[in-house]
Protein backbone atom coordinates (compact mmCIF):
# COMPACT_ATOMS: atom_id res chain seq x y z
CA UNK A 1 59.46 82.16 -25.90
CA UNK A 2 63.27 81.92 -25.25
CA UNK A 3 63.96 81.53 -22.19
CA UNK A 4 67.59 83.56 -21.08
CA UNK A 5 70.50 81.34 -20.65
CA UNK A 6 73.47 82.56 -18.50
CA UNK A 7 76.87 81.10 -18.85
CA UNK A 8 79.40 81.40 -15.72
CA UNK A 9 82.78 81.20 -16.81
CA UNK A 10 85.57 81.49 -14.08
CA UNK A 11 88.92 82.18 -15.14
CA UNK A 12 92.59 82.47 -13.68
CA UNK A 13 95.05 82.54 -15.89
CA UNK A 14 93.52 81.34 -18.69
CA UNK A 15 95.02 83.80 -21.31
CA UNK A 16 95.98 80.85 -23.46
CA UNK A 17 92.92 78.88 -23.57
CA UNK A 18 89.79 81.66 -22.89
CA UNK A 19 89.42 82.64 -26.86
CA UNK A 20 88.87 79.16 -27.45
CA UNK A 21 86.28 79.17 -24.89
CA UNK A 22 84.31 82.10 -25.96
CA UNK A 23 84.04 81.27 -29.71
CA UNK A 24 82.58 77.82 -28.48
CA UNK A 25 79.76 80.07 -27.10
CA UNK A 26 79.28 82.42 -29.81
CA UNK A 27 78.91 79.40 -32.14
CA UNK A 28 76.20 77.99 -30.36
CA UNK A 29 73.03 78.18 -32.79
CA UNK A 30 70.86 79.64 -29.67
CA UNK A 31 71.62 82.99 -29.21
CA UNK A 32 69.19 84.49 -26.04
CA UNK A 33 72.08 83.82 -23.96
CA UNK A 34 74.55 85.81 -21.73
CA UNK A 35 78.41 85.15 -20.94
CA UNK A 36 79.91 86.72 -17.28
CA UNK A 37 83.45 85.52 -17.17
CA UNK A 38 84.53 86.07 -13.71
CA UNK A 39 88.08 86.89 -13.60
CA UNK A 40 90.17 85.67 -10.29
CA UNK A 41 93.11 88.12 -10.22
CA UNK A 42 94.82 86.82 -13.50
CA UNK A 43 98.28 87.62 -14.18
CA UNK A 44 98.35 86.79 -17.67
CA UNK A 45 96.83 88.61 -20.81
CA UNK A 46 93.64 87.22 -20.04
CA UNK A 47 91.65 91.23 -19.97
CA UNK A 48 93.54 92.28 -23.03
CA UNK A 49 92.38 88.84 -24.82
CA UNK A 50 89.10 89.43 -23.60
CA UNK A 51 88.57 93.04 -24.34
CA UNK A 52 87.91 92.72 -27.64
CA UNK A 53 85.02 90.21 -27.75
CA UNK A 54 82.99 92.86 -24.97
CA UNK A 55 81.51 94.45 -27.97
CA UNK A 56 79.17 91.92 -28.10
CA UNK A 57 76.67 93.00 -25.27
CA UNK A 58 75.91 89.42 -24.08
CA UNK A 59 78.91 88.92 -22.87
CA UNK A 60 79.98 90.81 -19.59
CA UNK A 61 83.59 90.69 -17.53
CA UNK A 62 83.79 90.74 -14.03
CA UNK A 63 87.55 91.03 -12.44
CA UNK A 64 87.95 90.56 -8.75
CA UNK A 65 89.89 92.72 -6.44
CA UNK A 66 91.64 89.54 -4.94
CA UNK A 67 91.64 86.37 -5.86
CA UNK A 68 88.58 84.04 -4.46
CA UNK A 69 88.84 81.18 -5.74
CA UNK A 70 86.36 79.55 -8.46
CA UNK A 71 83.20 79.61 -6.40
């Protein structure tokens, strides 16, 4: 059995670097896993970058009203 693995990725800002970040994932040969990208009030592109890869049902984005902080 494979066991669900969940991936927590905070973000702020991160419009330049976040592609990067979830290629890494898709390219991981185990694929019973799930991405939530919590988003901290970004003020960048980072939600148009992201929009795109939200076809893929694994991967969910989460955008917060005001900004919290990584935890």
């Amino acid at each position: 059995m494979n066991d669900m693995v969940s991936v927590i990725m905070p973000s702020y800002n991160t419009a330049n670097y976040i592609s990067q970040t979830i290629e890494s994932v898709l390219a991981q040969t185990y694929t019973n896993w799930e991405l939530i990208i919590v988003d901290d009030c970004s003020t960048d592109r980072t939600d148009e970058i992201v929009k795109p890869y939200l076809n893929d049902s694994r991967i969910v984005y989460i955008k917060n009203d005001k900004n919290s902080g990584a935890a």
